[in-house]
Protein backbone atom coordinates (compact mmCIF):
# COMPACT_ATOMS: atom_id res chain seq x y z
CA UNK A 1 -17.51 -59.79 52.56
CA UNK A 2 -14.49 -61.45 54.37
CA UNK A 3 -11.09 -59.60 53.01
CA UNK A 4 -8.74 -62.75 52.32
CA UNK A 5 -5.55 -60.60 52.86
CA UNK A 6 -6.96 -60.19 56.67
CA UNK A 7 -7.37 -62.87 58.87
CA UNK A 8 -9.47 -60.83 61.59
CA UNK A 9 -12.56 -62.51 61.83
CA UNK A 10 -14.38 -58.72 63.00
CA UNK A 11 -13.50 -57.61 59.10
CA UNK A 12 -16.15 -59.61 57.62
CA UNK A 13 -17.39 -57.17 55.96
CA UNK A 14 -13.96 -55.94 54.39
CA UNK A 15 -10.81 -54.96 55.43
CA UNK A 16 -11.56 -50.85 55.97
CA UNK A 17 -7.05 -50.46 54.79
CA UNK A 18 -7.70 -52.35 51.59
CA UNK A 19 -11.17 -50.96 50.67
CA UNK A 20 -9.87 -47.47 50.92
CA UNK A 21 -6.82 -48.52 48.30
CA UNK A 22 -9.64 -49.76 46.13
CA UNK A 23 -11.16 -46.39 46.10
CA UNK A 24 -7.85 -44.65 46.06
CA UNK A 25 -7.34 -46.78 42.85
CA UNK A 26 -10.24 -45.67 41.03
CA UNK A 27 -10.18 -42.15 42.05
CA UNK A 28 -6.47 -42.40 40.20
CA UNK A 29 -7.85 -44.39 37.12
CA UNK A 30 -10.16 -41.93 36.43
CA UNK A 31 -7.90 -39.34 36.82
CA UNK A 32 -5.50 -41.38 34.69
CA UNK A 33 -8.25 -41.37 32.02
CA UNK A 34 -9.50 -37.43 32.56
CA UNK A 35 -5.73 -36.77 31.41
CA UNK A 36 -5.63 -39.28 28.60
CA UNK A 37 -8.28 -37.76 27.14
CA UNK A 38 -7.01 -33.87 27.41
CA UNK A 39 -3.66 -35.52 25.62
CA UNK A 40 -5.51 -36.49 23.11
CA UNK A 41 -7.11 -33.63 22.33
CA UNK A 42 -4.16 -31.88 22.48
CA UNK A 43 -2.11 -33.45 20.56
CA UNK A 44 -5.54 -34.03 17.75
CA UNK A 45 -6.10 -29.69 18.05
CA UNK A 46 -2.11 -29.07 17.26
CA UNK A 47 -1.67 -30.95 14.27
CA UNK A 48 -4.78 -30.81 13.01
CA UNK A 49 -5.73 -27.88 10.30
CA UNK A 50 -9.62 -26.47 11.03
CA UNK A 51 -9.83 -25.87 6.75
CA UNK A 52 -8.13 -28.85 5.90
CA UNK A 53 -5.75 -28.34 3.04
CA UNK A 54 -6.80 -24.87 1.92
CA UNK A 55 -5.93 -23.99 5.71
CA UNK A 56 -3.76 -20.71 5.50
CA UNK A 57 -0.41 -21.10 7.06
CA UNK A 58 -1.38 -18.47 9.47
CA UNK A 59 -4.60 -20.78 11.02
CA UNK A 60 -1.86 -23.36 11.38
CA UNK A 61 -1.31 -24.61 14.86
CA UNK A 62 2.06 -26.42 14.18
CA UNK A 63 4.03 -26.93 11.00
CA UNK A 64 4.50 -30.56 9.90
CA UNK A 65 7.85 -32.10 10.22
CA UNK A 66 9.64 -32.20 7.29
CA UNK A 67 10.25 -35.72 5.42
CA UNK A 68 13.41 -37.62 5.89
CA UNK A 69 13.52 -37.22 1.86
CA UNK A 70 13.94 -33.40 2.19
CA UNK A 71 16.13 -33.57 5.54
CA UNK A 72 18.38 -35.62 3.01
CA UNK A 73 18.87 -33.13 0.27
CA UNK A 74 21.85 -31.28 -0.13
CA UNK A 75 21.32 -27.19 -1.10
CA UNK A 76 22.67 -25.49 -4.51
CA UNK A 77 22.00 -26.67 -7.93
CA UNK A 78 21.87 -29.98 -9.83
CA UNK A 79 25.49 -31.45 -10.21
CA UNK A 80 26.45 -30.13 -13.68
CA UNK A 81 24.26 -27.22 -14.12
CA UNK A 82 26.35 -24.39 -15.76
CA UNK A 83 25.04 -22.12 -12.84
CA UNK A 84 23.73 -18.40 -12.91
CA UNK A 85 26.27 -15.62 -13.22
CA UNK A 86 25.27 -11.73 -12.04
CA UNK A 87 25.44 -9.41 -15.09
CA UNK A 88 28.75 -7.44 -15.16
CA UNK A 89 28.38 -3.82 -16.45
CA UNK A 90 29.78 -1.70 -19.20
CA UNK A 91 30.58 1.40 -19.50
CA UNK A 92 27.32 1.90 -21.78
CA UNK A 93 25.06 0.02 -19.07
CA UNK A 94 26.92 1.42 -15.94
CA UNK A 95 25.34 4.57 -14.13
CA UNK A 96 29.02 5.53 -13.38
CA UNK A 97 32.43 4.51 -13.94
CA UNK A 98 34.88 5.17 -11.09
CA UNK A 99 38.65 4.47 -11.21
CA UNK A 100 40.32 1.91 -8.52
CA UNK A 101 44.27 2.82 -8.47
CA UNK A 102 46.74 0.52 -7.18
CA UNK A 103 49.00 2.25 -4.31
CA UNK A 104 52.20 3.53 -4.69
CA UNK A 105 54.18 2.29 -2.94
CA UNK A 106 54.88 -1.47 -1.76
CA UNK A 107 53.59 -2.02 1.32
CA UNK A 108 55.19 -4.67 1.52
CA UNK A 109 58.85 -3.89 1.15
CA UNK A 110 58.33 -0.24 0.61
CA UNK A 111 59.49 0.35 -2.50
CA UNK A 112 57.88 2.05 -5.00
CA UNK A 113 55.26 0.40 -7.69
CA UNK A 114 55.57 0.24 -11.49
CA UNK A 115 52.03 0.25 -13.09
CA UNK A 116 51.49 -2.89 -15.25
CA UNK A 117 48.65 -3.87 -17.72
CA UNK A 118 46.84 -7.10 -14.95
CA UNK A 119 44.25 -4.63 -13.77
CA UNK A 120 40.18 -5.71 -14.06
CA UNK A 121 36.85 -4.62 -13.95
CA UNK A 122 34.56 -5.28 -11.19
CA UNK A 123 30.70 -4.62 -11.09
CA UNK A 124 29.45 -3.12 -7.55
CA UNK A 125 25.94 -1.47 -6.36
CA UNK A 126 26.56 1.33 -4.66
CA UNK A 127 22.87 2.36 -2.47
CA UNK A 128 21.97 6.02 -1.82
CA UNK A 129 20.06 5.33 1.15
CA UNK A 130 17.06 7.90 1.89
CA UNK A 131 17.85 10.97 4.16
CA UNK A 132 15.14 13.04 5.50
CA UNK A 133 16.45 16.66 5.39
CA UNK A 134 14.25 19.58 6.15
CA UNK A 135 14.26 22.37 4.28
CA UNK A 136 12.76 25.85 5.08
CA UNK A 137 10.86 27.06 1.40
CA UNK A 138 10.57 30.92 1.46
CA UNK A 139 7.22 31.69 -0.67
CA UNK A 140 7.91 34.66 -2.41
CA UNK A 141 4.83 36.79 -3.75
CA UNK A 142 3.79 38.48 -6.75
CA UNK A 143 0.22 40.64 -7.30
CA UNK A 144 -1.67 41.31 -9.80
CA UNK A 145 -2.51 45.65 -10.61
CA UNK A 146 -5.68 45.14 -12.69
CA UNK A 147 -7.50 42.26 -10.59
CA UNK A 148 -5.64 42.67 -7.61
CA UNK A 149 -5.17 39.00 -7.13
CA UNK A 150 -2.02 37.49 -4.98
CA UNK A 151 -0.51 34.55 -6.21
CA UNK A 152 2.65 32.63 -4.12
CA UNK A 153 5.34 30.27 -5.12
CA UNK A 154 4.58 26.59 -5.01
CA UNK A 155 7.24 24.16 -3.28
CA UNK A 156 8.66 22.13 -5.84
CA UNK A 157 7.88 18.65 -6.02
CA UNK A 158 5.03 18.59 -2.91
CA UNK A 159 1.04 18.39 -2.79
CA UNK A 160 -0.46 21.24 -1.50
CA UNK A 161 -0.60 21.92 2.28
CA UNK A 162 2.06 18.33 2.39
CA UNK A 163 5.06 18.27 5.01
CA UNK A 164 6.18 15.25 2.17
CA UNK A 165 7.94 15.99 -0.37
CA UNK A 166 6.00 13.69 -3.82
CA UNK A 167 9.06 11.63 -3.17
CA UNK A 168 9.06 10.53 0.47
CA UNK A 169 5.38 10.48 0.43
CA UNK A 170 5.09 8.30 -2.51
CA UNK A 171 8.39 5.86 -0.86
CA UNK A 172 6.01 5.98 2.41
CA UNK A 173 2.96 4.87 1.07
CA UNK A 174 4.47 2.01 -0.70
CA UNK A 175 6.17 0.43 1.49
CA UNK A 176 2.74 0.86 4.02
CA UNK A 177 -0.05 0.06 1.64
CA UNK A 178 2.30 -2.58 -0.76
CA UNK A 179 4.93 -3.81 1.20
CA UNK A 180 3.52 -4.00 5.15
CA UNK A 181 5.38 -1.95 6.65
CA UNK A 182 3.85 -0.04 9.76
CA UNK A 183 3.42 3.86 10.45
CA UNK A 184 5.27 2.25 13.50
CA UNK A 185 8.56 0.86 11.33
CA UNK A 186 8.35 3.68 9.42
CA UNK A 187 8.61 6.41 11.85
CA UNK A 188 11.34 4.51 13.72
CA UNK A 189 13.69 4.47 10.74
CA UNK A 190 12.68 7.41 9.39
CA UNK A 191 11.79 9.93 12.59
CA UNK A 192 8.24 10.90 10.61
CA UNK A 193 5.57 11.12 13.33
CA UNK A 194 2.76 8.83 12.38
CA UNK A 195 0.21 11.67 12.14
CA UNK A 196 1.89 13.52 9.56
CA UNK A 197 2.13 10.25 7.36
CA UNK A 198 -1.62 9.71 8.03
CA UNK A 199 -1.89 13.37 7.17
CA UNK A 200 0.07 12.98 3.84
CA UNK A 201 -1.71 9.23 2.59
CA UNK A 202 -5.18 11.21 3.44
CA UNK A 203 -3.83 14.14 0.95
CA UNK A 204 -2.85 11.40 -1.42
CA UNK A 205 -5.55 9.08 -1.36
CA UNK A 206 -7.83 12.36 -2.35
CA UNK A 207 -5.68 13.29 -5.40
CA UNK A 208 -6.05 9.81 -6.63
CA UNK A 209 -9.37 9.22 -5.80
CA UNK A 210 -10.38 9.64 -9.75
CA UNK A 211 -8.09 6.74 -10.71
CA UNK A 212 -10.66 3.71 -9.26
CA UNK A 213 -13.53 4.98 -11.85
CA UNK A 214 -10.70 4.07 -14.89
CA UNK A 215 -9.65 1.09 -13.01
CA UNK A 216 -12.81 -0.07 -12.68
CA UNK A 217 -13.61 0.17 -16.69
CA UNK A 218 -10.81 -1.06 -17.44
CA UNK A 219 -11.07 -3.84 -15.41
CA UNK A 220 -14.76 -4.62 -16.97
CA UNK A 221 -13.36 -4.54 -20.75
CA UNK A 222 -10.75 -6.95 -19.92
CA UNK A 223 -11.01 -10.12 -21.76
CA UNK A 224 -9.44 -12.67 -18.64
CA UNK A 225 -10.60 -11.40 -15.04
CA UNK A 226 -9.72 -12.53 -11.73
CA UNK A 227 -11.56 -12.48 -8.45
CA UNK A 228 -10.98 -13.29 -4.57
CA UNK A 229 -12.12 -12.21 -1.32
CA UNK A 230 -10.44 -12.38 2.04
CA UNK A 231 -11.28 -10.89 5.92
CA UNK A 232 -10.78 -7.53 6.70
CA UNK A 233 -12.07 -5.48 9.72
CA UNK A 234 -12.77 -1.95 10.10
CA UNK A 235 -12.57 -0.53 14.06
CA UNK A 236 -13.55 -3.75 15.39
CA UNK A 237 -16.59 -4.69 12.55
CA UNK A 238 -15.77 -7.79 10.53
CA UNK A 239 -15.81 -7.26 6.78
CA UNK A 240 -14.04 -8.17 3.78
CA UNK A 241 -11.66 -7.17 1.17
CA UNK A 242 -12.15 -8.37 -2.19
CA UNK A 243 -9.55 -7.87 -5.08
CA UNK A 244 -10.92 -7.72 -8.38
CA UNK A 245 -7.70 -8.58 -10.62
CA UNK A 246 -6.43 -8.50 -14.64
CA UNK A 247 -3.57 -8.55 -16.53
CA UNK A 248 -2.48 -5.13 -15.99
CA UNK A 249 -5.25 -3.84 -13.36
CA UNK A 250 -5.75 -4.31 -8.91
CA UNK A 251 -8.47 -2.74 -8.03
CA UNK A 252 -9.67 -3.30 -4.49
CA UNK A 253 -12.83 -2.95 -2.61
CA UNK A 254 -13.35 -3.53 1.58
CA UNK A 255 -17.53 -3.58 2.01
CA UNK A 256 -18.74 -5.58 4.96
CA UNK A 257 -20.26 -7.83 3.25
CA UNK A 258 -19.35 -11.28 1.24
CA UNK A 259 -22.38 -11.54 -0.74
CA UNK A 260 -22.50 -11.55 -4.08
CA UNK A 261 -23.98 -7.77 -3.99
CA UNK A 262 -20.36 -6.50 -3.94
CA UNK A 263 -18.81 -8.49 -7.51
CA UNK A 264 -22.01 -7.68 -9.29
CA UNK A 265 -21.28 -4.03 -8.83
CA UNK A 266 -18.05 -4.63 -9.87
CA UNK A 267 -18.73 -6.27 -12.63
CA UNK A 268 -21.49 -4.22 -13.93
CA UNK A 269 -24.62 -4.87 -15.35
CA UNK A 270 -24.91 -8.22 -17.45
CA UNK A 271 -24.42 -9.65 -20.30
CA UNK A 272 -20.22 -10.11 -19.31
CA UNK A 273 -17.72 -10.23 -21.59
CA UNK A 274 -14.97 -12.30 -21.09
CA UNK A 275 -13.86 -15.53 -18.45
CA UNK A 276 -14.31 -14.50 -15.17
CA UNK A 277 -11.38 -17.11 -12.99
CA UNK A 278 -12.05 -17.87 -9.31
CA UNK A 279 -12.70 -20.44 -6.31
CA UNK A 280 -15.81 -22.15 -6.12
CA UNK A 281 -17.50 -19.61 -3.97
CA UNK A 282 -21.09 -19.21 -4.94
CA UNK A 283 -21.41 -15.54 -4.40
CA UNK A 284 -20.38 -15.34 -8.09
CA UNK A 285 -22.98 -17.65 -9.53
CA UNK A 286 -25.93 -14.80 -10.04
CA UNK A 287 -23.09 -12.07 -10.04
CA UNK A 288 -21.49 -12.96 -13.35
CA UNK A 289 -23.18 -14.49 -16.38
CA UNK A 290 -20.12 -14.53 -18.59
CA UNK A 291 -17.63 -17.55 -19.28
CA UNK A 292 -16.40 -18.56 -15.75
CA UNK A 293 -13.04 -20.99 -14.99
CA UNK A 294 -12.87 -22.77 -11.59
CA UNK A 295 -9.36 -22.55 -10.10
CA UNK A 296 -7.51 -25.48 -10.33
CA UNK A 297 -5.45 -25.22 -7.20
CA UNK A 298 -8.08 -25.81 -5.45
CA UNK A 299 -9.32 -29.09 -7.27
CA UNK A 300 -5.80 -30.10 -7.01
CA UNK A 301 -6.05 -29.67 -3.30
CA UNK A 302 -9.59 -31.59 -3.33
CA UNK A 303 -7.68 -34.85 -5.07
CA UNK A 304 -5.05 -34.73 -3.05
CA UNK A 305 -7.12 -34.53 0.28
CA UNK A 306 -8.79 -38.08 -0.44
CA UNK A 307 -5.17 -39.35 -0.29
CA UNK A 308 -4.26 -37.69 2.89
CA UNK A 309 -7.22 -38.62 4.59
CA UNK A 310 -7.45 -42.34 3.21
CA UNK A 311 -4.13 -43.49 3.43
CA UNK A 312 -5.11 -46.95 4.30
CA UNK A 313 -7.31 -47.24 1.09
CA UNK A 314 -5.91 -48.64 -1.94
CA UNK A 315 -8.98 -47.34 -4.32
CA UNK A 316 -8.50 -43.00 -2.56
CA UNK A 317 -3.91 -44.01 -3.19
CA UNK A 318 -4.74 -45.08 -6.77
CA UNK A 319 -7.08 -41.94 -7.80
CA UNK A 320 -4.88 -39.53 -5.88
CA UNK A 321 -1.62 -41.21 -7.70
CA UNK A 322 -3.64 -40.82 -10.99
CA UNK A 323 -5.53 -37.23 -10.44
CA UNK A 324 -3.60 -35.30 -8.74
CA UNK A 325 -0.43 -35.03 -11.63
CA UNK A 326 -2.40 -34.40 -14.26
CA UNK A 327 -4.22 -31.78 -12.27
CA UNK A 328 -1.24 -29.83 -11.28
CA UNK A 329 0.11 -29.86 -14.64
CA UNK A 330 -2.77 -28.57 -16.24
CA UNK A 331 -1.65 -25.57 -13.85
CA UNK A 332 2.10 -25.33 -14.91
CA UNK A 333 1.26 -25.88 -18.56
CA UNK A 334 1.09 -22.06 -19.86
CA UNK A 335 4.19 -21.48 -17.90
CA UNK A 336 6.11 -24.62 -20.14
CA UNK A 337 4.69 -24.02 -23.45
CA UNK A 338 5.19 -20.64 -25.38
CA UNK A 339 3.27 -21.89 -28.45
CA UNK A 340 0.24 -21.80 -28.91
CA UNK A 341 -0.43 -24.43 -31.29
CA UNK A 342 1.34 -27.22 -29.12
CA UNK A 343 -0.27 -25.59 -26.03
CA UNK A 344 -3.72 -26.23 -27.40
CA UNK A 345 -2.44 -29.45 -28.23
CA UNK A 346 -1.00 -30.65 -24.95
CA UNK A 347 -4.17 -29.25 -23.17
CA UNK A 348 -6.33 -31.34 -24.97
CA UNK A 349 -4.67 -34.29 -24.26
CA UNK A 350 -4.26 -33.29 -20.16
CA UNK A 351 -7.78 -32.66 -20.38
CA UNK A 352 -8.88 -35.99 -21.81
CA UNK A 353 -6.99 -37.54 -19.48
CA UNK A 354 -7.96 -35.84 -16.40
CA UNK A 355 -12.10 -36.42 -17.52
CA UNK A 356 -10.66 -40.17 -18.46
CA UNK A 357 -9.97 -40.15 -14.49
CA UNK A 358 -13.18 -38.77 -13.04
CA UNK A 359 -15.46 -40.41 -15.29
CA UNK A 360 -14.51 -44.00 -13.84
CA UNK A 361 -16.60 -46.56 -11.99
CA UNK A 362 -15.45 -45.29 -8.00
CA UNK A 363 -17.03 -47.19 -4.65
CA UNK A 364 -15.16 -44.78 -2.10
CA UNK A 365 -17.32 -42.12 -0.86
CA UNK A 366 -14.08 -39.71 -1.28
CA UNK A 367 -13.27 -40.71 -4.79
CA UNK A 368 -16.90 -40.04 -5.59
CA UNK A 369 -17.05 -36.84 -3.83
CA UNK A 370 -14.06 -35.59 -5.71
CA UNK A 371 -15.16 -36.88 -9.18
CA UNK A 372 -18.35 -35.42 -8.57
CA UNK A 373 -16.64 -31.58 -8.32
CA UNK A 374 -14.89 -32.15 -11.61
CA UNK A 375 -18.07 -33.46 -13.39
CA UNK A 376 -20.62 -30.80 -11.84
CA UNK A 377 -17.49 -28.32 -13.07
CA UNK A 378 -17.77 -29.82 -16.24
CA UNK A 379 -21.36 -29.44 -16.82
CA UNK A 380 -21.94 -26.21 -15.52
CA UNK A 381 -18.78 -24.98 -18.31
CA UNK A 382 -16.73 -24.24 -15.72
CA UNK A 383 -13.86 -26.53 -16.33
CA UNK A 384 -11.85 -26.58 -19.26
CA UNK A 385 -12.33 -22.98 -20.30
CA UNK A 386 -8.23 -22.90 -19.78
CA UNK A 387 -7.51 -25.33 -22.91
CA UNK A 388 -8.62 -22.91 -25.42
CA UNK A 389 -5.69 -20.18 -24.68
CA UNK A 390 -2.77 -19.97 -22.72
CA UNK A 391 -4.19 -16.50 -21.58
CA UNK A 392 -6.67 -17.83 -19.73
CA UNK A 393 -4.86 -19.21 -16.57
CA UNK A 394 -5.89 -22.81 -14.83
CA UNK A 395 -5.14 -20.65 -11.57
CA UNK A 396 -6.51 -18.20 -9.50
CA UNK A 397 -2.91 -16.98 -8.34
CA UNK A 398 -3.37 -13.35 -9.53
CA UNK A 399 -5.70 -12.30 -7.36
CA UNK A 400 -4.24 -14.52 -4.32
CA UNK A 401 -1.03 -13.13 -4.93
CA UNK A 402 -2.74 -9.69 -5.07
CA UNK A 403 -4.63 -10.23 -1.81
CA UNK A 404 -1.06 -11.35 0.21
CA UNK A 405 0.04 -7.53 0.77
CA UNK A 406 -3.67 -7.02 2.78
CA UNK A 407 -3.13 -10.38 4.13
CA UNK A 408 0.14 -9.81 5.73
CA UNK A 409 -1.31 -6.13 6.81
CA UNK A 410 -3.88 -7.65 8.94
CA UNK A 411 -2.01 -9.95 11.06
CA UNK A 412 0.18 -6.81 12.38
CA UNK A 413 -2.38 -4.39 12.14
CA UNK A 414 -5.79 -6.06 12.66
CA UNK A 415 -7.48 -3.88 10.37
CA UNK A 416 -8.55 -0.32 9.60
CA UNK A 417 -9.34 1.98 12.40
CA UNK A 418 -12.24 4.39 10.58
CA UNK A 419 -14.14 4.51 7.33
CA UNK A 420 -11.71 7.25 5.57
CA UNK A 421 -8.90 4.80 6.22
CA UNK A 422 -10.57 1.98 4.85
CA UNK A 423 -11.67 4.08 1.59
CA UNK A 424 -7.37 5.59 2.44
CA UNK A 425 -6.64 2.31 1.46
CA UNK A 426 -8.98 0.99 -1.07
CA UNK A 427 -7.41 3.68 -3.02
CA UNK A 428 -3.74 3.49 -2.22
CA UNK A 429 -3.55 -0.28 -2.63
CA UNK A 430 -5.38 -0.13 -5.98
CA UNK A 431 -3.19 2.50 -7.73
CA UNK A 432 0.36 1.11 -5.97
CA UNK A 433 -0.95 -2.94 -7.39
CA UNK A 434 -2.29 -1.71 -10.79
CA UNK A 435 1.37 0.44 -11.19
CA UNK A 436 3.00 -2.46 -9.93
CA UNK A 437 1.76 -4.81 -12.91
CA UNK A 438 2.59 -2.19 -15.28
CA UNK A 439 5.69 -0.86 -14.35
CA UNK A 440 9.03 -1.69 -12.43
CA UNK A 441 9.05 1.35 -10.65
CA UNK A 442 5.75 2.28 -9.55
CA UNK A 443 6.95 4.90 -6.94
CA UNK A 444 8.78 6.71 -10.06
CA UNK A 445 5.97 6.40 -12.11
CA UNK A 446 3.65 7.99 -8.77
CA UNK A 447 5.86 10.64 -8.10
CA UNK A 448 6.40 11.45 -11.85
CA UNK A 449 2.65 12.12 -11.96
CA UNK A 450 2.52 14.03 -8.77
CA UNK A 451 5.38 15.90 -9.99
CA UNK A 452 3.38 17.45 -13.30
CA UNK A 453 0.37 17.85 -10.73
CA UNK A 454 2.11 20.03 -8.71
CA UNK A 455 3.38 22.18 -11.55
CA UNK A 456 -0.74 22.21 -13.09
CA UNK A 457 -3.24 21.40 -10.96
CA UNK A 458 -5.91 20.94 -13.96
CA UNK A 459 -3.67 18.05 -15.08
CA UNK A 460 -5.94 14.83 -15.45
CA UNK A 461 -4.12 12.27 -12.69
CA UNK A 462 -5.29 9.60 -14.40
CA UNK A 463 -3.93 10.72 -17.94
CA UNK A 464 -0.57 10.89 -15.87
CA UNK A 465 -0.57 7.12 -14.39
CA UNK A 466 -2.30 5.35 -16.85
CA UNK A 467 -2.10 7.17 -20.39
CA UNK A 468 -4.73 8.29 -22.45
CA UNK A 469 -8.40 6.23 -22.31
CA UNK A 470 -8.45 3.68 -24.99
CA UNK A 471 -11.48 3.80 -26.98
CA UNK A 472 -13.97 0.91 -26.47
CA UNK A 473 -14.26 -1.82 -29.12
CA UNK A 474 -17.29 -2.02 -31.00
């Protein structure tokens, strides 16, 4: 071909400066396009979330920007609100009283001060922050004439063969197994080499060890049960961690496995007494064959996904406007009505309405998909098991919120290194979350028992932490 931008007649065939801009141009194009496309999948991978809504925060690429609604509000309470005031003490409620005397003498102008009735009261904490000290015990020795046995002075307020005093041990192992903390953390702020805290929680976990059998019946008798699973590795294997959850009991198993195996032994042979409140997870299905309650955060999180995802769509805005409300009240209602005649009440009328919802005529794929989890729910009794007491939860939060301590555990420590920790920590977690729901101090309440362990070592443990065993009901 004849290049019109060259008047040579020898470049018939094209001008050999112009052809090789042509192929400049679409070696750049498709450049141009090679990049678009990594953009876009970069900027698709770092907002997107892999689980969609039930995504943990800690599988989260990016955090969404907050709304100009909530950049817009302005911190502290609601104008008017009478506000919360800190309780002052008295000298009944105060651990001490201490006296605060004015000085002397002016320092102002020097002269002296005349004491006047305008003094006040004021209501300060005063910590007592933890010091390590170490203390030599001298183990004095007595023997016996007739049997010729030798018998030594115990160190008050220790396990046998423990550098820890029941104490520090006890403060250690809480703040590893319940609150997170690292052998790391601890031995920076404390100076306690991390084998001699392994050392201790290995001593510990075997004193204990009789507590999960009582946990576990009591956690079978119970009449509302909770159940969740969550990852957990042990030196490099994947497994799990499942917390089996009631009112007043955490007990916690890590198997490697996720099948439904693991609850039935938990829950014991059948028939099950009692509602059994979790996910949708089938693993439970031929496990349990009780009363079982679906939890209703995640429904909530089902309705208000066909909103997200169909924001265009008038018919997935109009059953996510209408679902999702009465969903998430259903949740909140045992926490806004304390009787239980108008809580029956109101949950009969959030349940009719939230049926009324998923029983109508949809055409969206979505809508349909959602109503269709609410109606299977329905028929399998899996539902509504919620509206007959308001001490049978809508939610699955107890065992979540039990679960969070392991959680948090795993992103800093990836898991157990060996088998005895793992079982180190089945235990430890168990006893520290069941003390937890009973008490407000559960390291008092563990060293208390210790304590009376030391001082007879035929003591029943369990008898110590968790009282006498109540007899069963016929």
């Amino acid at each position: 071909m004849k290049c019109p931008a060259c008047p040579d007649p020898r470049h018939a065939g094209g001008c050999p400066v112009v052809l090789e801009l042509v192929e400049k141009i679409e070696r750049l194009e498709q450049q141009a396009k090679l990049y678009r496309d990594k953009l876009r999948y970069q900027e698709r991978s770092g907002r997107e979330k892999p689980f969609g809504s039930s995504t943990p925060s800690a599988k989260r690429l990016a955090k969404a920007n907050s709304t100009e609604e909530n950049r817009a509000k302005r911190g502290g309470a609601v104008p008017g609100h009478e506000g919360h005031f800190k309780a002052r003490a008295t000298e009944e409620t105060a651990d001490a009283v201490e006296e605060a005397w004015a000085p002397e003498v002016c320092p102002c102008c020097h002269e002296p001060l005349v004491p006047v009735d305008a003094g006040s009261e004021r209501t300060l904490l005063r910590g007592e922050p933890t010091v390590v000290r170490r203390v030599l015990v001298r183990r004095h020795a007595a023997k016996c004439l007739r049997c010729g046995k030798l018998y030594k002075g115990n160190a008050r307020g220790a396990l046998p063969g423990a550098m820890l005093d029941n104490r520090l041990a006890a403060s250690m192992a809480y703040m590893h197994y319940a609150e997170g903390a690292t052998r790391g953390h601890l031995w920076r702020l404390w100076g306690i080499a991390e084998g001699t805290l392994e050392s201790t929680f290995d001593r510990m976990a075997d004193a204990l060890e009789p507590c999960m059998g009582r946990l576990l019946e009591e956690y079978r008798a119970a009449p509302v049960k909770h159940a969740d699973e969550s990852g957990w590795s042990c030196d490099g294997h994947h497994g799990y961690a499942w917390d089996f959850v009631t009112r007043d009991v955490s007990l916690f198993s890590f198997p490697d496995s996720r099948k439904g195996e693991v609850a039935a032994g938990v829950f014991g042979p059948a028939p099950h007494a009692g509602v059994l409140v979790t996910d949708r997870y089938g693993a439970y299905n031929k496990a349990w064959t009780g009363d079982r309650q679906y939890c209703f955060a995640h429904l909530l999180r089902l309705c208000q996904d066909v909103g997200e995802e169909h924001p265009e769509d008038a018919e997935c805005q109009a059953f996510c406007a209408a679902a999702s409300p009465l969903v998430a009240e259903a949740i909140t209602l045992r926490n806004r009505e304390t009787d239980e005649d108008a809580y029956r009440k109101e949950a009969r009328r959030l349940r009719d309405a939230i049926m009324e919802v998923m029983r109508r005529e949809a055409k969206h794929p979505a809508v349909q998909h959602a109503q269709d989890a609410f109606r299977d729910a329905e028929g399998l009794d899996r539902l509504l098991h919620w509206c007959r007491s308001p001490d049978i939860p809508a939610d699955n939060n107890a065992a979540e919120r039990g679960l969070r301590p392991m959680v948090i555990a795993r992103k800093v420590s990836f898991g157990s290194q060996s088998e005895r920790g793992l079982r180190r920590r089945e235990i430890l977690m168990s006893v520290f979350g069941t003390l937890r729901l009973r008490t407000g101090d559960p390291i008092g309440a563990l060293v208390a028992a210790l304590d009376r362990l030391g001082e007879d070592p035929k003591a029943d443990i369990v008898e110590l932490l968790f009282g006498p065993k109540k007899a069963a009901v016929a």
